[in-house]
N, C-alpha and C. Protein backbone atom coordinates (compact mmCIF):
# COMPACT_ATOMS: atom_id res chain seq x y z
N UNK A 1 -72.23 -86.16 156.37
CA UNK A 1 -72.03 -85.42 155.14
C UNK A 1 -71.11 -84.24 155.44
N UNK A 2 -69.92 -83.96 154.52
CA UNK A 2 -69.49 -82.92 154.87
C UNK A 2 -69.61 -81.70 154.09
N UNK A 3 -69.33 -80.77 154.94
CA UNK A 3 -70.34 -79.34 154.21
C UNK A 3 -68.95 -78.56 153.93
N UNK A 4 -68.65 -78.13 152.59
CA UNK A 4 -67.97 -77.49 151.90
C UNK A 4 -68.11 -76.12 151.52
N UNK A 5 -67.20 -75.19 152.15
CA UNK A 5 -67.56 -73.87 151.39
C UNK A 5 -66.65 -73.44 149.86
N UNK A 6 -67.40 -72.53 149.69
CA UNK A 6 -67.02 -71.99 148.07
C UNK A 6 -65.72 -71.06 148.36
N UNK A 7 -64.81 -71.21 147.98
CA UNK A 7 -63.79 -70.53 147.93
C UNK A 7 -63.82 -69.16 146.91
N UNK A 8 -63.69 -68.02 147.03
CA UNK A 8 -63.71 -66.75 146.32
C UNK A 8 -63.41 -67.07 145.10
N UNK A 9 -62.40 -68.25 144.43
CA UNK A 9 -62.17 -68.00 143.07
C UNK A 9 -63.09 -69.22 142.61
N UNK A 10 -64.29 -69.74 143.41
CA UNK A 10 -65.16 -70.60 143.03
C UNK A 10 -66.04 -69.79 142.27
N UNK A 11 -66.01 -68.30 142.57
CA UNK A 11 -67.23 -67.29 142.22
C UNK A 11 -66.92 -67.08 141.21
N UNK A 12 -68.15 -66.14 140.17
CA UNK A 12 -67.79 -65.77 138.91
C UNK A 12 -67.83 -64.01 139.42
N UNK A 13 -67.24 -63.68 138.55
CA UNK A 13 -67.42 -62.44 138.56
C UNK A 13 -68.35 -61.68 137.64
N UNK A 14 -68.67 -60.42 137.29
CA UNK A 14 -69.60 -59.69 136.36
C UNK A 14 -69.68 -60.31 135.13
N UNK A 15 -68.65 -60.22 134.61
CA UNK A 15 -68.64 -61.12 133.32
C UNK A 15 -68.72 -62.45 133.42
N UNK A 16 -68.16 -63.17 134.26
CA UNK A 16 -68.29 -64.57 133.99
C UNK A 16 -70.19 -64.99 134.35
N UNK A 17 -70.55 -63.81 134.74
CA UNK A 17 -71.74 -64.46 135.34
C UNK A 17 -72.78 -63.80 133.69
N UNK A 18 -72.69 -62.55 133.76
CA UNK A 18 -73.31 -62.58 131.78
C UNK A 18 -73.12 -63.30 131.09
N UNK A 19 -71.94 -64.04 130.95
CA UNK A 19 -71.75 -64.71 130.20
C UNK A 19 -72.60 -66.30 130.25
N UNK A 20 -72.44 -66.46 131.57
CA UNK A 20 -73.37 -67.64 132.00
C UNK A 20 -74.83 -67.74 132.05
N UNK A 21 -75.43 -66.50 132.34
CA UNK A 21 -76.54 -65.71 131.70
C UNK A 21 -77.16 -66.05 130.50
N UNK A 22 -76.29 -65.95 129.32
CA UNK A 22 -76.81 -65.64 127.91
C UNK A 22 -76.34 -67.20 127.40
N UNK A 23 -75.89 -67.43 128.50
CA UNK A 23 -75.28 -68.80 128.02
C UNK A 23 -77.12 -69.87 127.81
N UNK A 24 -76.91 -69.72 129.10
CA UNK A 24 -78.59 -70.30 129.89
C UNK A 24 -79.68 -69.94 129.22
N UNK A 25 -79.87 -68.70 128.39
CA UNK A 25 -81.09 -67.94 127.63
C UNK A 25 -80.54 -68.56 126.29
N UNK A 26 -79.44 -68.76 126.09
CA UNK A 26 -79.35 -69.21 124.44
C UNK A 26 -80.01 -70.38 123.96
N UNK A 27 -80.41 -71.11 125.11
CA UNK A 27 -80.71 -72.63 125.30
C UNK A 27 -82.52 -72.59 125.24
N UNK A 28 -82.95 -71.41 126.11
CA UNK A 28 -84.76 -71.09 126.24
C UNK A 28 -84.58 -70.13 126.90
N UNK A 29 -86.07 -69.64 126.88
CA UNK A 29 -86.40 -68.25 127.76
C UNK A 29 -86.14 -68.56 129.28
N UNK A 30 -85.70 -68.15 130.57
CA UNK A 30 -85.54 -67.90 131.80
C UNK A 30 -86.78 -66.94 132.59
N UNK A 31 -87.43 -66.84 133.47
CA UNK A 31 -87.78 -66.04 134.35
C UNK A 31 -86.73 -65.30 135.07
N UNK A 32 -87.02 -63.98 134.78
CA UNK A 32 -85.65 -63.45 136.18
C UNK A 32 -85.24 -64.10 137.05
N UNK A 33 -85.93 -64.76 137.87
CA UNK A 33 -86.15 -65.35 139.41
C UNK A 33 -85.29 -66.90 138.96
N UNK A 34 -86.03 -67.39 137.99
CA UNK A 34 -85.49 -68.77 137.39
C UNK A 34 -83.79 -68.49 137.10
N UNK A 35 -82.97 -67.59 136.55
CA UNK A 35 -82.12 -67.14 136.23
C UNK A 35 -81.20 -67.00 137.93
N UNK A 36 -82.08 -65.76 138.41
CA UNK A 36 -81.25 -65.43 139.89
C UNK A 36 -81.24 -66.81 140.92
N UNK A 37 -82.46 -68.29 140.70
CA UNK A 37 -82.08 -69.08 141.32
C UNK A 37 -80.85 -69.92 141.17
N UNK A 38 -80.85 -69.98 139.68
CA UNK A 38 -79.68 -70.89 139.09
C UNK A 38 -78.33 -70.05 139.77
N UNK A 39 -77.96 -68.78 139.26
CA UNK A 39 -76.94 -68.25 139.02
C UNK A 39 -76.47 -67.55 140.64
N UNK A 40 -76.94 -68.04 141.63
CA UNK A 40 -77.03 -67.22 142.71
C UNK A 40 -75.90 -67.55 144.11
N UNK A 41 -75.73 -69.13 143.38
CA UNK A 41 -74.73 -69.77 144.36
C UNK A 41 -73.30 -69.65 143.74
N UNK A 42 -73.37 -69.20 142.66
CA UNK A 42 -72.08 -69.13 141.59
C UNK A 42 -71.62 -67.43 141.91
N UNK A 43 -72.11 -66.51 142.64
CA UNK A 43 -71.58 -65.15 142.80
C UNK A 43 -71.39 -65.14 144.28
N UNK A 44 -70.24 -64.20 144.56
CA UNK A 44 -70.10 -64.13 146.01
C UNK A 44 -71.51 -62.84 146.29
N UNK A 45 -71.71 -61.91 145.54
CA UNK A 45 -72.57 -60.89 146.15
C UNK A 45 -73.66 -60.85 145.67
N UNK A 46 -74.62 -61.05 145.99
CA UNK A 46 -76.45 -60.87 145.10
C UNK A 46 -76.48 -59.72 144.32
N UNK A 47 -75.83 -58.90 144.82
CA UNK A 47 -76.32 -57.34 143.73
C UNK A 47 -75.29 -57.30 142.31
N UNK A 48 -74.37 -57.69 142.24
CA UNK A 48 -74.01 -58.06 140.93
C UNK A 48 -74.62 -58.90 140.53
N UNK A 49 -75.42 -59.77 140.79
CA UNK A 49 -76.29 -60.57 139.85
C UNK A 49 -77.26 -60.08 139.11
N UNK A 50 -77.58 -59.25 140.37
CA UNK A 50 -78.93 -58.01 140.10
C UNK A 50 -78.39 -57.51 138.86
N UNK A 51 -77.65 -56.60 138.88
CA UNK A 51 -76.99 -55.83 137.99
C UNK A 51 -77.03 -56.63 136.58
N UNK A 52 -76.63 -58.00 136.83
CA UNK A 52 -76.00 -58.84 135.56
C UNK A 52 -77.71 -58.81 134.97
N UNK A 53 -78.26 -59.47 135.79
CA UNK A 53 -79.99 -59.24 135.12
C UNK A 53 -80.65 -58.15 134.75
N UNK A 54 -80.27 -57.46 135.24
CA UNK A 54 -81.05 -55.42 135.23
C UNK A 54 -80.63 -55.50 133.17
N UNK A 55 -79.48 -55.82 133.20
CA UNK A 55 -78.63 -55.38 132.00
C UNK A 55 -79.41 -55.89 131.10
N UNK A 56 -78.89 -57.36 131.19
CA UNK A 56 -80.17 -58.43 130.42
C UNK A 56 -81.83 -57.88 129.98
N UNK A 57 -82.12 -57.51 131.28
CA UNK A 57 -83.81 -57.27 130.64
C UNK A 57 -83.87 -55.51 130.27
N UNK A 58 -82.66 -54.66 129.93
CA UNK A 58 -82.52 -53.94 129.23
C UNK A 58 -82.18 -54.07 127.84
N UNK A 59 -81.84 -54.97 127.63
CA UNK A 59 -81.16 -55.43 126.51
C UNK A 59 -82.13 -56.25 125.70
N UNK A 60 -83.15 -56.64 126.56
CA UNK A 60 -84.53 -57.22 126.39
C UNK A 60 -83.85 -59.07 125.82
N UNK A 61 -82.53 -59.48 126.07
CA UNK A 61 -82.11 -60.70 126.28
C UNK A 61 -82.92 -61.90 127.18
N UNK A 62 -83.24 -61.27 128.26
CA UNK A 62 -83.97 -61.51 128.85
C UNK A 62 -85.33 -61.29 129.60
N UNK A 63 -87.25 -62.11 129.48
CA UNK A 63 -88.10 -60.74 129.50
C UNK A 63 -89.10 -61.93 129.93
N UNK A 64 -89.18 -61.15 131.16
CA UNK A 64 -90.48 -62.52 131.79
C UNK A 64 -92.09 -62.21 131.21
N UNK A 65 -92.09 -61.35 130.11
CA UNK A 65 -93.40 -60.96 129.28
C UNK A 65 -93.15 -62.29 128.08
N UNK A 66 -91.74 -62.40 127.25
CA UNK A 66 -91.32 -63.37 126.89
C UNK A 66 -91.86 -64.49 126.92
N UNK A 67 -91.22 -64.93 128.18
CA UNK A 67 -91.29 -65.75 129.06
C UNK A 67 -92.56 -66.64 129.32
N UNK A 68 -93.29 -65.78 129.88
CA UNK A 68 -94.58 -65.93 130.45
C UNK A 68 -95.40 -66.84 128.62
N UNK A 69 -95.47 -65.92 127.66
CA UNK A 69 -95.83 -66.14 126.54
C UNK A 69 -95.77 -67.86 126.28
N UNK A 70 -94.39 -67.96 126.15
CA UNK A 70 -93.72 -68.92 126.19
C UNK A 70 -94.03 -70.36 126.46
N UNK A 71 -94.34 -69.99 128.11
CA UNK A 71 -94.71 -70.83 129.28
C UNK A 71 -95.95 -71.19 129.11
N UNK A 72 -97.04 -70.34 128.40
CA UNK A 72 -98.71 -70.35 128.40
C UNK A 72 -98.86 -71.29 127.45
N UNK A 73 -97.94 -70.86 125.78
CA UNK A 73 -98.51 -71.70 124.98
C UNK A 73 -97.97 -73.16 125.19
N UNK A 74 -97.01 -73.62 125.93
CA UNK A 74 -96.00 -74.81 125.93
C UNK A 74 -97.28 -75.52 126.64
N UNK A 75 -97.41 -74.75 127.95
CA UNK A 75 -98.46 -75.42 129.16
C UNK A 75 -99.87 -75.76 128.58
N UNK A 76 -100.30 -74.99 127.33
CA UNK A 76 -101.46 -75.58 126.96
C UNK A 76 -101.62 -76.40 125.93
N UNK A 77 -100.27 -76.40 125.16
CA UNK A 77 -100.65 -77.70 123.98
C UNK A 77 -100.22 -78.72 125.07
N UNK A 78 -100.10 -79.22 126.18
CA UNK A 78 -99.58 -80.22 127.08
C UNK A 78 -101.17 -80.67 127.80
N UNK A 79 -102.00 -80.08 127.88
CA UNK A 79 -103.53 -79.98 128.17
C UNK A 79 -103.94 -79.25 129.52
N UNK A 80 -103.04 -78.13 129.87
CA UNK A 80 -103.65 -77.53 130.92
C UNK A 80 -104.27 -76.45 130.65
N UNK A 81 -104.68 -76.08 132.00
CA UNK A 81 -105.82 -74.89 132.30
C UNK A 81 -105.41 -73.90 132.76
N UNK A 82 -105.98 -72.59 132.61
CA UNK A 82 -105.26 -70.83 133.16
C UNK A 82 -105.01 -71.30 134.46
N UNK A 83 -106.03 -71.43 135.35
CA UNK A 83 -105.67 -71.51 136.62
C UNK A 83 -104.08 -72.39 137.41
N UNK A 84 -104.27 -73.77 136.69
CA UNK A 84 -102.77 -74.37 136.78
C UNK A 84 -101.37 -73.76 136.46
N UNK A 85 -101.74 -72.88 135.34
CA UNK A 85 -101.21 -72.17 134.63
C UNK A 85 -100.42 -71.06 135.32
N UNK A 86 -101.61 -70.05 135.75
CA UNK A 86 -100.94 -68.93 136.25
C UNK A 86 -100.38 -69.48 137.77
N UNK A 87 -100.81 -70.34 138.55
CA UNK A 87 -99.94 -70.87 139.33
C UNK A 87 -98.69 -71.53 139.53
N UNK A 88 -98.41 -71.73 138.26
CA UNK A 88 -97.24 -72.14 137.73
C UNK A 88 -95.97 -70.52 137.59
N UNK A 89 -96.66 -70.28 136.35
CA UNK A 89 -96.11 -68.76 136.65
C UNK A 89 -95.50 -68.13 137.70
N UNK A 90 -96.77 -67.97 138.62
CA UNK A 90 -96.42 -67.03 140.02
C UNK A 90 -94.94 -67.91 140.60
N UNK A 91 -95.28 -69.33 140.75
CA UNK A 91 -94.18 -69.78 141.05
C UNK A 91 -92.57 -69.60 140.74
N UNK A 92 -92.75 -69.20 139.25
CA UNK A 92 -91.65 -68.92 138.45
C UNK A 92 -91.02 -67.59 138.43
N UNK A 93 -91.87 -66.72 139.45
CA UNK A 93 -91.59 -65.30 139.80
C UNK A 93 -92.01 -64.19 138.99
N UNK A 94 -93.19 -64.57 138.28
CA UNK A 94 -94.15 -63.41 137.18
C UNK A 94 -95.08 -63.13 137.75
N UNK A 95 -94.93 -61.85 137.44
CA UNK A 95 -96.20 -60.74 138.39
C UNK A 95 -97.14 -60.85 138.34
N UNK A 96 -98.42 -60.98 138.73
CA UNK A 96 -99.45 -60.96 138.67
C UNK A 96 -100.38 -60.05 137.32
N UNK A 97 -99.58 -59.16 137.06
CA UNK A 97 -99.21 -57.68 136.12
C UNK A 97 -99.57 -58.27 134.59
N UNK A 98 -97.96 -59.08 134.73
CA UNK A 98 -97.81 -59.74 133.63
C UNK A 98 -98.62 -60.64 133.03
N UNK A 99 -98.74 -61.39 134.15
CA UNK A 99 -99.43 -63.01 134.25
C UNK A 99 -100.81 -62.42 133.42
N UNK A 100 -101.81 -61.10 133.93
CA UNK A 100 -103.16 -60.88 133.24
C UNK A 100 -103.00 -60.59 132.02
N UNK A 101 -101.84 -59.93 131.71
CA UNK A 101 -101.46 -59.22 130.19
C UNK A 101 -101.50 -60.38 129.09
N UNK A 102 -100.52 -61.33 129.64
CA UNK A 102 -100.25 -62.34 128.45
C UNK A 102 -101.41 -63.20 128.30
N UNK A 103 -101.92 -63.55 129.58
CA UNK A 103 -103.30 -64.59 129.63
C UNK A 103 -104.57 -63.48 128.84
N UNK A 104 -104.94 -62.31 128.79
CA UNK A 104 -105.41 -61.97 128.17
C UNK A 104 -105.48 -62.32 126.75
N UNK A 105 -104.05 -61.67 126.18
CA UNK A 105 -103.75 -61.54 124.88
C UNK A 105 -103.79 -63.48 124.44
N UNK A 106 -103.46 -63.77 124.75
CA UNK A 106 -103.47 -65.41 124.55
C UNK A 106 -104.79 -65.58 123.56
N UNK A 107 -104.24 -66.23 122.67
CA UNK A 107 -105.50 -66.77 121.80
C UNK A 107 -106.33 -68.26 121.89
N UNK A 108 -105.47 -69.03 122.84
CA UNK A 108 -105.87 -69.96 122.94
C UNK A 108 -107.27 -70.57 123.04
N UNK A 109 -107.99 -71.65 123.03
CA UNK A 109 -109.54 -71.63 123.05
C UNK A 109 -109.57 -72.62 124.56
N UNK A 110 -109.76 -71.64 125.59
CA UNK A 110 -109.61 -72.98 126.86
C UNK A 110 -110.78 -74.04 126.79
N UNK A 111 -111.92 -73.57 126.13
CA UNK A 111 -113.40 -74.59 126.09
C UNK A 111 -112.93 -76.01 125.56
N UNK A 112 -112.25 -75.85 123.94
CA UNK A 112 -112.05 -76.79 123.22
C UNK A 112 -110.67 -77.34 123.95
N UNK A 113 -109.11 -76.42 124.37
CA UNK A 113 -108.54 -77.70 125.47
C UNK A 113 -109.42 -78.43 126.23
N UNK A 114 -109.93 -77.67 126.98
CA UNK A 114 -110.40 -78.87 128.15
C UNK A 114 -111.09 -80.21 127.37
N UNK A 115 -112.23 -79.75 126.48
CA UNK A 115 -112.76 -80.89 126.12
C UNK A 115 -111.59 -82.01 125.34
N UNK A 116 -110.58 -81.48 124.65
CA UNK A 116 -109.52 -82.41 123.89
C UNK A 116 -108.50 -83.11 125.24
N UNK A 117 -108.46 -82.38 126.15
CA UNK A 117 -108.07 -83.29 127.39
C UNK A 117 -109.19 -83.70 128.14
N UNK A 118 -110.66 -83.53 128.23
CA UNK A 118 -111.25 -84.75 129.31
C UNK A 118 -111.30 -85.87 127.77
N UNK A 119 -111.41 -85.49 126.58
CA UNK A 119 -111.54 -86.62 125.55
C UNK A 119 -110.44 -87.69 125.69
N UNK A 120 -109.42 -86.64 126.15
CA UNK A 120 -108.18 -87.89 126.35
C UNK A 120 -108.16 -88.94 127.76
N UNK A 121 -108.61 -88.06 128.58
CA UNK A 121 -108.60 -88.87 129.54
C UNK A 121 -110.01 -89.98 129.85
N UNK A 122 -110.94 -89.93 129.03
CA UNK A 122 -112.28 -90.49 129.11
C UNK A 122 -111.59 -91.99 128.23
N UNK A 123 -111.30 -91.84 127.14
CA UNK A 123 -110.76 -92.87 126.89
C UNK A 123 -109.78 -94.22 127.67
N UNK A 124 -108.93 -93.41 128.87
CA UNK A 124 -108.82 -94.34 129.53
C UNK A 124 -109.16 -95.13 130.72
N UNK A 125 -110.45 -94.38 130.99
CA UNK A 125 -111.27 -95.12 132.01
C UNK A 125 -112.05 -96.28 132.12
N UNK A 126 -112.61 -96.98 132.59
CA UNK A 126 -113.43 -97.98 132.86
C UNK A 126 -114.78 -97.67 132.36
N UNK A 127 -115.00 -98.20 131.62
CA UNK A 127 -116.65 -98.06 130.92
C UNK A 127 -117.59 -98.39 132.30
N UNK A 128 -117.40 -98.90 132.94
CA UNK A 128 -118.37 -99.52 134.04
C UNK A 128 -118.23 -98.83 134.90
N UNK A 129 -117.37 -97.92 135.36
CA UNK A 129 -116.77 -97.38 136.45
C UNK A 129 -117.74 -95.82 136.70
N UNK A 130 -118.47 -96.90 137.74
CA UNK A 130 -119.18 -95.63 138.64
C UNK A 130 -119.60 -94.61 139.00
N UNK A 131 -117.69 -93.85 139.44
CA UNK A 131 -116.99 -93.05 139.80
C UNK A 131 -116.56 -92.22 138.67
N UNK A 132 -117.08 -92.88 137.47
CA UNK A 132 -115.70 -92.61 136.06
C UNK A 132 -116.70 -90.24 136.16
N UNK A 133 -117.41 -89.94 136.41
CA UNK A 133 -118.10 -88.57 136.40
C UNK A 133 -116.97 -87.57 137.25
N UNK A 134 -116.95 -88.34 138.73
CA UNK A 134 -116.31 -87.35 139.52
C UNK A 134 -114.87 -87.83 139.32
N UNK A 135 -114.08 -88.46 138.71
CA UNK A 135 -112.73 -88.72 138.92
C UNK A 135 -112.60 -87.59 137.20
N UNK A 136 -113.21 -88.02 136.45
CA UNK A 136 -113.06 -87.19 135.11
C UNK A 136 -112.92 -85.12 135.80
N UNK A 137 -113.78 -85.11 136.77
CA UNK A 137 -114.05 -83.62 137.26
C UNK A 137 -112.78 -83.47 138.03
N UNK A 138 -112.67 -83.92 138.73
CA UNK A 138 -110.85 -84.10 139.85
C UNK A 138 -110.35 -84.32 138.67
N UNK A 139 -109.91 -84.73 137.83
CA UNK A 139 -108.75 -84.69 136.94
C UNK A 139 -109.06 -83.73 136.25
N UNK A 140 -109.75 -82.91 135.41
CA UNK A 140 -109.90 -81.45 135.26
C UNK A 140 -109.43 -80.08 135.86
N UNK A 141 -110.09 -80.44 137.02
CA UNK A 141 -109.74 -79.29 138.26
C UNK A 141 -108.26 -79.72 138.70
N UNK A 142 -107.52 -80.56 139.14
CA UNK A 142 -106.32 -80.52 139.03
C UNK A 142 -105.57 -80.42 137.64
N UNK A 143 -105.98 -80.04 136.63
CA UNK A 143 -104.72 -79.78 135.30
C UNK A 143 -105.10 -78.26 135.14
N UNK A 144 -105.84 -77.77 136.06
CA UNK A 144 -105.93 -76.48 136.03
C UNK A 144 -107.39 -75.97 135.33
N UNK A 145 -108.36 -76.67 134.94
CA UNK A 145 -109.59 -75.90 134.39
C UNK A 145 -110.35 -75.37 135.12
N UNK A 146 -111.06 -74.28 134.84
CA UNK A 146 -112.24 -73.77 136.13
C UNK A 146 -113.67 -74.76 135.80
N UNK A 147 -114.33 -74.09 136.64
CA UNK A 147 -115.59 -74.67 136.97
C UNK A 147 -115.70 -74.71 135.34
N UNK A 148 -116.62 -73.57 135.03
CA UNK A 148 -117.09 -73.45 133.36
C UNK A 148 -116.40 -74.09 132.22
N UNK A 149 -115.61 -74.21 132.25
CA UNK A 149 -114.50 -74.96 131.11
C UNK A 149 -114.77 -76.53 131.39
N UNK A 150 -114.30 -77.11 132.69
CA UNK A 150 -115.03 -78.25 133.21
C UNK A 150 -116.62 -78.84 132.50
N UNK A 151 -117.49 -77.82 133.47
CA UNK A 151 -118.79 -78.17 132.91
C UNK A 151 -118.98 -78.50 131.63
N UNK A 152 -118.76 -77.38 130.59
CA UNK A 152 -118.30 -77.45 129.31
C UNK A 152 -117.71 -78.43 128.52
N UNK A 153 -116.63 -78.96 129.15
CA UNK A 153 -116.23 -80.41 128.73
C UNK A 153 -117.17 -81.68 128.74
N UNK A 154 -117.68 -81.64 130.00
CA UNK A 154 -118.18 -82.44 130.55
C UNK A 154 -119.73 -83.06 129.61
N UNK A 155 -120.49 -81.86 129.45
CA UNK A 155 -121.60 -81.71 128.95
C UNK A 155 -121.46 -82.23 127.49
N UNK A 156 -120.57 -81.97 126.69
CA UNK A 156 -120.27 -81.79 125.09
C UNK A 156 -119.69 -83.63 124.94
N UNK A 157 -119.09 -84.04 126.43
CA UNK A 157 -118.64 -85.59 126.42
C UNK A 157 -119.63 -86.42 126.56
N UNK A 158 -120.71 -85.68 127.57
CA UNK A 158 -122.22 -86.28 127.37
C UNK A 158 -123.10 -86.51 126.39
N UNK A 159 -123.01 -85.50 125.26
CA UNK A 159 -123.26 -85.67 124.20
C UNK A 159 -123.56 -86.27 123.28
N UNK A 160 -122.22 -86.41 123.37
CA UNK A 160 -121.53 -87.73 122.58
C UNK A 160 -122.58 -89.29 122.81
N UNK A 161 -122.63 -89.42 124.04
CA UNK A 161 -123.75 -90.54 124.33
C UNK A 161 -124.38 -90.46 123.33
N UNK A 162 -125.26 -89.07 123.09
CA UNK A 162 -126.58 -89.95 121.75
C UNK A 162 -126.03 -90.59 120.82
N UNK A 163 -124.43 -90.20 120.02
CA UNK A 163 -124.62 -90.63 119.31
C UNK A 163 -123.41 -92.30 119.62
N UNK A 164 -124.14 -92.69 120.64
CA UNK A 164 -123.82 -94.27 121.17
C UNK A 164 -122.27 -94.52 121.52
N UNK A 165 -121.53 -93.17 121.82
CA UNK A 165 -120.36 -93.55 123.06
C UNK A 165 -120.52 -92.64 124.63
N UNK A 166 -119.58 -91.97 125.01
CA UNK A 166 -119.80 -92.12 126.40
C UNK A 166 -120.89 -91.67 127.33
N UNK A 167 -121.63 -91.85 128.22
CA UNK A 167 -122.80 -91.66 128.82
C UNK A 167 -122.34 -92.02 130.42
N UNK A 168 -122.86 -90.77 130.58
CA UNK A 168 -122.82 -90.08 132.59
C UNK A 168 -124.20 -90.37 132.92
C-alpha cells in the first residue's frame, strides 16, 4: 500500500474549514469531538480547528447540550437504555456534566421502553425455549437497561401469563 502525504494546498484554511463546519451541522447536530474527528485531517494545524469550533459553540451553531438531547431521544425511540446510552455519549465526547443534565431533564419513561422492547423481543423467541428468561435478561442488559427497569419488564411480561400468553 502506498502511503500518501497531504500536500499544504490539500488543507483548508479558517474559512474553508467553517465553512465545512456548518456545512456538516446543516445536515444534523455534531459533538465537538465528532466535528474535530471529521474535520481534523483536512487542516494542517489543530488549533485553528479549535478556534473554527470555539466560534461555532459561541455562536451556539454548534452545542453538545444540543446534541446530547438529540442523541437521547433518537437512542430511545430505537429501544435503548440510559446506561447504553450515556456510554454512547461519553464515546461521542460529552461530559459527564452534560450527559447528567440532559438525562435528568429527559422525559422519557425508561420502565415502559424497556417493557415495549423486551415485548418486542419476547415475540421472537421460541415458546419452548428454556433459556427464553435469561437470553430475554442478556438482551436487556446489553441495549442498555439497568437491573430495575429489567426486572420491571420482566415481571409485567410475566403477567401477562395469567391472562394466557407468555409464562417464565
Amino acid at each position: 500500500m502506498m502511503w500518501t502525504q497531504q500536500k499544504k494546498s490539500d488543507f483548508l484554511d479558517e474559512n474553508e474549514l467553517r465553512r465545512a463546519a456548518v456545512d456538516l451541522l446543516s445536515r444534523r447536530d455534531y459533538s465537538r469531538l465528532e466535528l474535530f474527528r471529521k474535520l481534523n485531517s483536512r487542516c494542517e494545524h489543530p488549533d485553528v480547528l479549535e478556534r473554527v469550533l470555539d466560534d461555532l459553540q459561541q455562536r451556539q451553531w454548534q452545542s453538545d447540550q444540543r446534541f446530547a438531547e438529540s442523541f437521547i431521544n433518537s437512542r430511545f425511540s430505537r429501544g435503548l437504555g440510559p446506561v447504553r446510552i450515556k456510554q454512547e455519549l461519553r464515546e461521542k465526547g460529552i461530559s459527564a456534566e452534560t450527559i447528567s443534565l440532559v438525562l435528568e431533564a429527559f422525559e422519557g419513561d425508561w420502565y415502559d421502553n424497556a417493557l415495549h422492547t423486551l415485548k418486542k423481543k419476547y415475540d421472537s423467541l421460541k415458546e419452548n425455549d428454556p433459556n427464553r428468561k435469561q437470553k430475554l435478561y442478556r438482551f436487556m442488559a446489553y441495549r442498555g437497561f439497568t437491573q430495575d427497569h429489567i426486572a420491571y419488564a420482566l415481571d409485567e411480561i410475566g403477567s401477562i401469563s395469567d391472562n394466557g400468553s407468555p409464562d417464565f
